[in-house]
C-alpha atoms as a PDB file:
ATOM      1  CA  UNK A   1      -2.164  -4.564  15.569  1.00  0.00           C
ATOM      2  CA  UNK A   2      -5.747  -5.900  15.887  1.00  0.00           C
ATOM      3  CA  UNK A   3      -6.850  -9.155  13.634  1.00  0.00           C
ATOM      4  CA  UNK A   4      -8.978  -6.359  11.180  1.00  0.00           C
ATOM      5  CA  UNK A   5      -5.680  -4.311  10.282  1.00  0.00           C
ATOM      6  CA  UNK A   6      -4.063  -7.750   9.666  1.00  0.00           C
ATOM      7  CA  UNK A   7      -6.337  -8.545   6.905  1.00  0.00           C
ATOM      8  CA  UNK A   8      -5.370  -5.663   4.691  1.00  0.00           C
ATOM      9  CA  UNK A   9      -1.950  -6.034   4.496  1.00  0.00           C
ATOM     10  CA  UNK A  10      -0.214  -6.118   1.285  1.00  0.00           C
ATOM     11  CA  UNK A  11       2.458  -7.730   0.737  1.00  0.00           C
ATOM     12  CA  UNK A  12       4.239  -6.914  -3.123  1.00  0.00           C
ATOM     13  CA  UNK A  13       7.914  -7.392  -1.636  1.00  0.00           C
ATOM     14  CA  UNK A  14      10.168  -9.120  -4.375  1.00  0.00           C
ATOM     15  CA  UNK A  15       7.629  -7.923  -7.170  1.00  0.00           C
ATOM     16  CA  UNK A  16       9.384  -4.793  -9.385  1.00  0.00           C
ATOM     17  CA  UNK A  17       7.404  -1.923 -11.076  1.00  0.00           C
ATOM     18  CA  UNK A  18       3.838  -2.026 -12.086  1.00  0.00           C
ATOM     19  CA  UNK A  19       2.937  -5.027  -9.775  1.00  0.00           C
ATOM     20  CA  UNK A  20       3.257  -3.445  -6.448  1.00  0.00           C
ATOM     21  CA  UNK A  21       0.579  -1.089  -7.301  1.00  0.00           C
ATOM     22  CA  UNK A  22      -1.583  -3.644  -9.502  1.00  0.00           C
ATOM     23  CA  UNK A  23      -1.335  -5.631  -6.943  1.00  0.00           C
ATOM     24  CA  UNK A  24      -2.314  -3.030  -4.148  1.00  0.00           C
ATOM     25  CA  UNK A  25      -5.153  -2.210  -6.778  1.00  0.00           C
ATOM     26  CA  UNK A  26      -6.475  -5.142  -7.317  1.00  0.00           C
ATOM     27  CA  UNK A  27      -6.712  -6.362  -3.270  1.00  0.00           C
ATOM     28  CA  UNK A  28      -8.413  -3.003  -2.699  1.00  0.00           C
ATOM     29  CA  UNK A  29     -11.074  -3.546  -4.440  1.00  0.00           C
ATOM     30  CA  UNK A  30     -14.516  -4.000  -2.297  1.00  0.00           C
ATOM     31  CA  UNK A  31     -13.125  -2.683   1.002  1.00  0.00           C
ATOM     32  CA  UNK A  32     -14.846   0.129   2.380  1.00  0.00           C
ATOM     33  CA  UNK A  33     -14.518   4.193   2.879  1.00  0.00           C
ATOM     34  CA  UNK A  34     -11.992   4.471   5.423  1.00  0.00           C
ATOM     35  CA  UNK A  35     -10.100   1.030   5.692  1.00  0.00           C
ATOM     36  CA  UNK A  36      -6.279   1.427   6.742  1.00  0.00           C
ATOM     37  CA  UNK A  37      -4.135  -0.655   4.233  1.00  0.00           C
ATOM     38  CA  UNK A  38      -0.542  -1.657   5.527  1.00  0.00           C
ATOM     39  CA  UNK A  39       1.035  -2.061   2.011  1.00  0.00           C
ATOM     40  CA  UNK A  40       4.977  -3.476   1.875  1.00  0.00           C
ATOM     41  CA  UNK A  41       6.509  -3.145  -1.112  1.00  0.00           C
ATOM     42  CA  UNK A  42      10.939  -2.938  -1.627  1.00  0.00           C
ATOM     43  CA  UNK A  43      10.389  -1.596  -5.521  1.00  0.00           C
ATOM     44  CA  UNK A  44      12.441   1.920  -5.655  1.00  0.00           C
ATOM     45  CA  UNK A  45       9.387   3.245  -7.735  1.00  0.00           C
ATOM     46  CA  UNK A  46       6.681   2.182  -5.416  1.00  0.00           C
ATOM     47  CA  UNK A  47       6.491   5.356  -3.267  1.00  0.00           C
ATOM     48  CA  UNK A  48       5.935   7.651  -6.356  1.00  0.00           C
ATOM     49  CA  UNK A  49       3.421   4.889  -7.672  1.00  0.00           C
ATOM     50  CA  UNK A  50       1.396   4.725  -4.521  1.00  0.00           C
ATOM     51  CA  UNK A  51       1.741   8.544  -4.260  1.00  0.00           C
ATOM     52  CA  UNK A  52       0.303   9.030  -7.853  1.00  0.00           C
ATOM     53  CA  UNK A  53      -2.695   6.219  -6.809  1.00  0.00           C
ATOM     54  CA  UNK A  54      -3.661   8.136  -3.900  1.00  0.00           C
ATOM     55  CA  UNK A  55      -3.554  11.426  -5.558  1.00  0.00           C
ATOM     56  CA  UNK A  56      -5.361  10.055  -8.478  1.00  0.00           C
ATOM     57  CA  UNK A  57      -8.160   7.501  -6.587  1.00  0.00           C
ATOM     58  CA  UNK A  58      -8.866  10.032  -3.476  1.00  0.00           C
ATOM     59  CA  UNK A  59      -6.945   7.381  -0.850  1.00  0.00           C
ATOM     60  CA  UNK A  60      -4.735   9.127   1.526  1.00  0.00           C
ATOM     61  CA  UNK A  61      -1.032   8.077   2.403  1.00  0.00           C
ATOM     62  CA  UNK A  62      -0.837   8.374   5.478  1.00  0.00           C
ATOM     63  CA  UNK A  63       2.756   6.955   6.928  1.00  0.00           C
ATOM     64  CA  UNK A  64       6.009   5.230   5.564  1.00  0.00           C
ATOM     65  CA  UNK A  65       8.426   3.527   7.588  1.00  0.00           C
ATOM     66  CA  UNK A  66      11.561   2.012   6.438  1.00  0.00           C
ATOM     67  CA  UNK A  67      11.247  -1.643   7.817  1.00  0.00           C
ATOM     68  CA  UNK A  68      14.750  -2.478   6.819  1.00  0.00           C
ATOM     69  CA  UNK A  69      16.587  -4.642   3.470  1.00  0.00           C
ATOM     70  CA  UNK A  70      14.984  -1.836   1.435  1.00  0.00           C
ATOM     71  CA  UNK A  71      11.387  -2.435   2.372  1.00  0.00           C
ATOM     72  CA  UNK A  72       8.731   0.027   2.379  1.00  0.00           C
ATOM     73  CA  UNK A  73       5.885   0.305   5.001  1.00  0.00           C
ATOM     74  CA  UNK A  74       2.968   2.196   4.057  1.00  0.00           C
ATOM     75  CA  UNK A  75      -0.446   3.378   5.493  1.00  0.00           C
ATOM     76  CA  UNK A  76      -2.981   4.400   3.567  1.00  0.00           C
ATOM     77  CA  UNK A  77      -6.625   5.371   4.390  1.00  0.00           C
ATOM     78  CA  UNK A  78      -9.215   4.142   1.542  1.00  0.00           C
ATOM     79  CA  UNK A  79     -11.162   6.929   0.060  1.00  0.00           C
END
Protein backbone atom coordinates (compact mmCIF):
# COMPACT_ATOMS: atom_id res chain seq x y z
CA UNK A 1 0.00 0.00 0.00
CA UNK A 2 1.60 3.33 -1.03
CA UNK A 3 1.96 6.31 1.77
CA UNK A 4 -1.32 8.19 -0.24
CA UNK A 5 -3.76 5.11 0.39
CA UNK A 6 -2.42 5.17 4.00
CA UNK A 7 -3.76 8.52 4.65
CA UNK A 8 -7.38 7.67 4.07
CA UNK A 9 -7.84 5.00 6.20
CA UNK A 10 -10.57 4.93 8.62
CA UNK A 11 -10.44 3.45 11.42
CA UNK A 12 -14.23 3.32 13.50
CA UNK A 13 -13.35 -0.24 15.08
CA UNK A 14 -14.80 -0.40 18.74
CA UNK A 15 -17.32 2.52 17.83
CA UNK A 16 -21.21 0.92 17.47
CA UNK A 17 -23.96 2.34 15.13
CA UNK A 18 -24.14 5.80 13.82
CA UNK A 19 -20.38 6.59 14.48
CA UNK A 20 -18.78 4.38 11.99
CA UNK A 21 -20.45 6.20 9.28
CA UNK A 22 -20.31 9.81 11.01
CA UNK A 23 -17.14 9.19 11.42
CA UNK A 24 -16.36 7.95 7.75
CA UNK A 25 -18.48 11.18 6.88
CA UNK A 26 -16.94 13.50 8.57
CA UNK A 27 -13.00 12.40 7.49
CA UNK A 28 -14.31 12.46 3.91
CA UNK A 29 -14.94 15.62 3.72
CA UNK A 30 -12.45 17.76 1.29
CA UNK A 31 -10.87 14.75 -0.44
CA UNK A 32 -11.21 14.67 -4.00
CA UNK A 33 -13.32 12.81 -7.00
CA UNK A 34 -11.88 9.51 -7.04
CA UNK A 35 -9.89 8.97 -3.69
CA UNK A 36 -9.89 5.18 -2.47
CA UNK A 37 -10.94 5.14 1.29
CA UNK A 38 -9.87 1.91 3.29
CA UNK A 39 -12.63 2.20 6.00
CA UNK A 40 -12.49 -0.58 9.13
CA UNK A 41 -15.27 -0.71 11.04
CA UNK A 42 -16.48 -4.29 13.42
CA UNK A 43 -20.26 -2.63 13.93
CA UNK A 44 -22.79 -5.49 12.50
CA UNK A 45 -24.75 -2.49 10.90
CA UNK A 46 -21.87 -0.83 9.22
CA UNK A 47 -22.07 -2.65 5.84
CA UNK A 48 -25.78 -1.65 5.29
CA UNK A 49 -24.77 1.95 6.59
CA UNK A 50 -21.89 2.38 4.23
CA UNK A 51 -24.03 0.69 1.52
CA UNK A 52 -26.92 3.25 2.05
CA UNK A 53 -23.95 6.28 2.06
CA UNK A 54 -22.67 5.22 -1.15
CA UNK A 55 -25.97 4.72 -2.73
CA UNK A 56 -27.16 7.94 -1.35
CA UNK A 57 -23.71 10.35 -1.80
CA UNK A 58 -22.68 8.78 -5.42
CA UNK A 59 -19.32 6.94 -3.69
CA UNK A 60 -18.85 3.49 -4.89
CA UNK A 61 -18.10 0.36 -2.60
CA UNK A 62 -15.89 -1.21 -4.11
CA UNK A 63 -14.46 -4.36 -1.88
CA UNK A 64 -14.99 -5.94 1.68
CA UNK A 65 -12.75 -8.26 3.25
CA UNK A 66 -13.23 -9.90 6.49
CA UNK A 67 -9.90 -8.98 8.35
CA UNK A 68 -10.72 -11.23 11.23
CA UNK A 69 -12.33 -10.63 15.27
CA UNK A 70 -15.36 -9.36 13.33
CA UNK A 71 -13.71 -6.53 11.47
CA UNK A 72 -14.78 -5.13 8.31
CA UNK A 73 -12.45 -3.94 5.44
CA UNK A 74 -13.88 -1.72 2.98
CA UNK A 75 -12.94 0.14 -0.29
CA UNK A 76 -14.68 2.75 -1.48
CA UNK A 77 -14.05 5.13 -4.44
CA UNK A 78 -15.15 8.93 -3.60
CA UNK A 79 -17.69 10.26 -5.96
Amino acid sequence: MTEQAEAYRIDAIGLLCPLPILRFKKRIQGLPSGTLVEFLADDPTSRRDLQALCDMAGHRLEWVREEGDGVLRYGVYLA
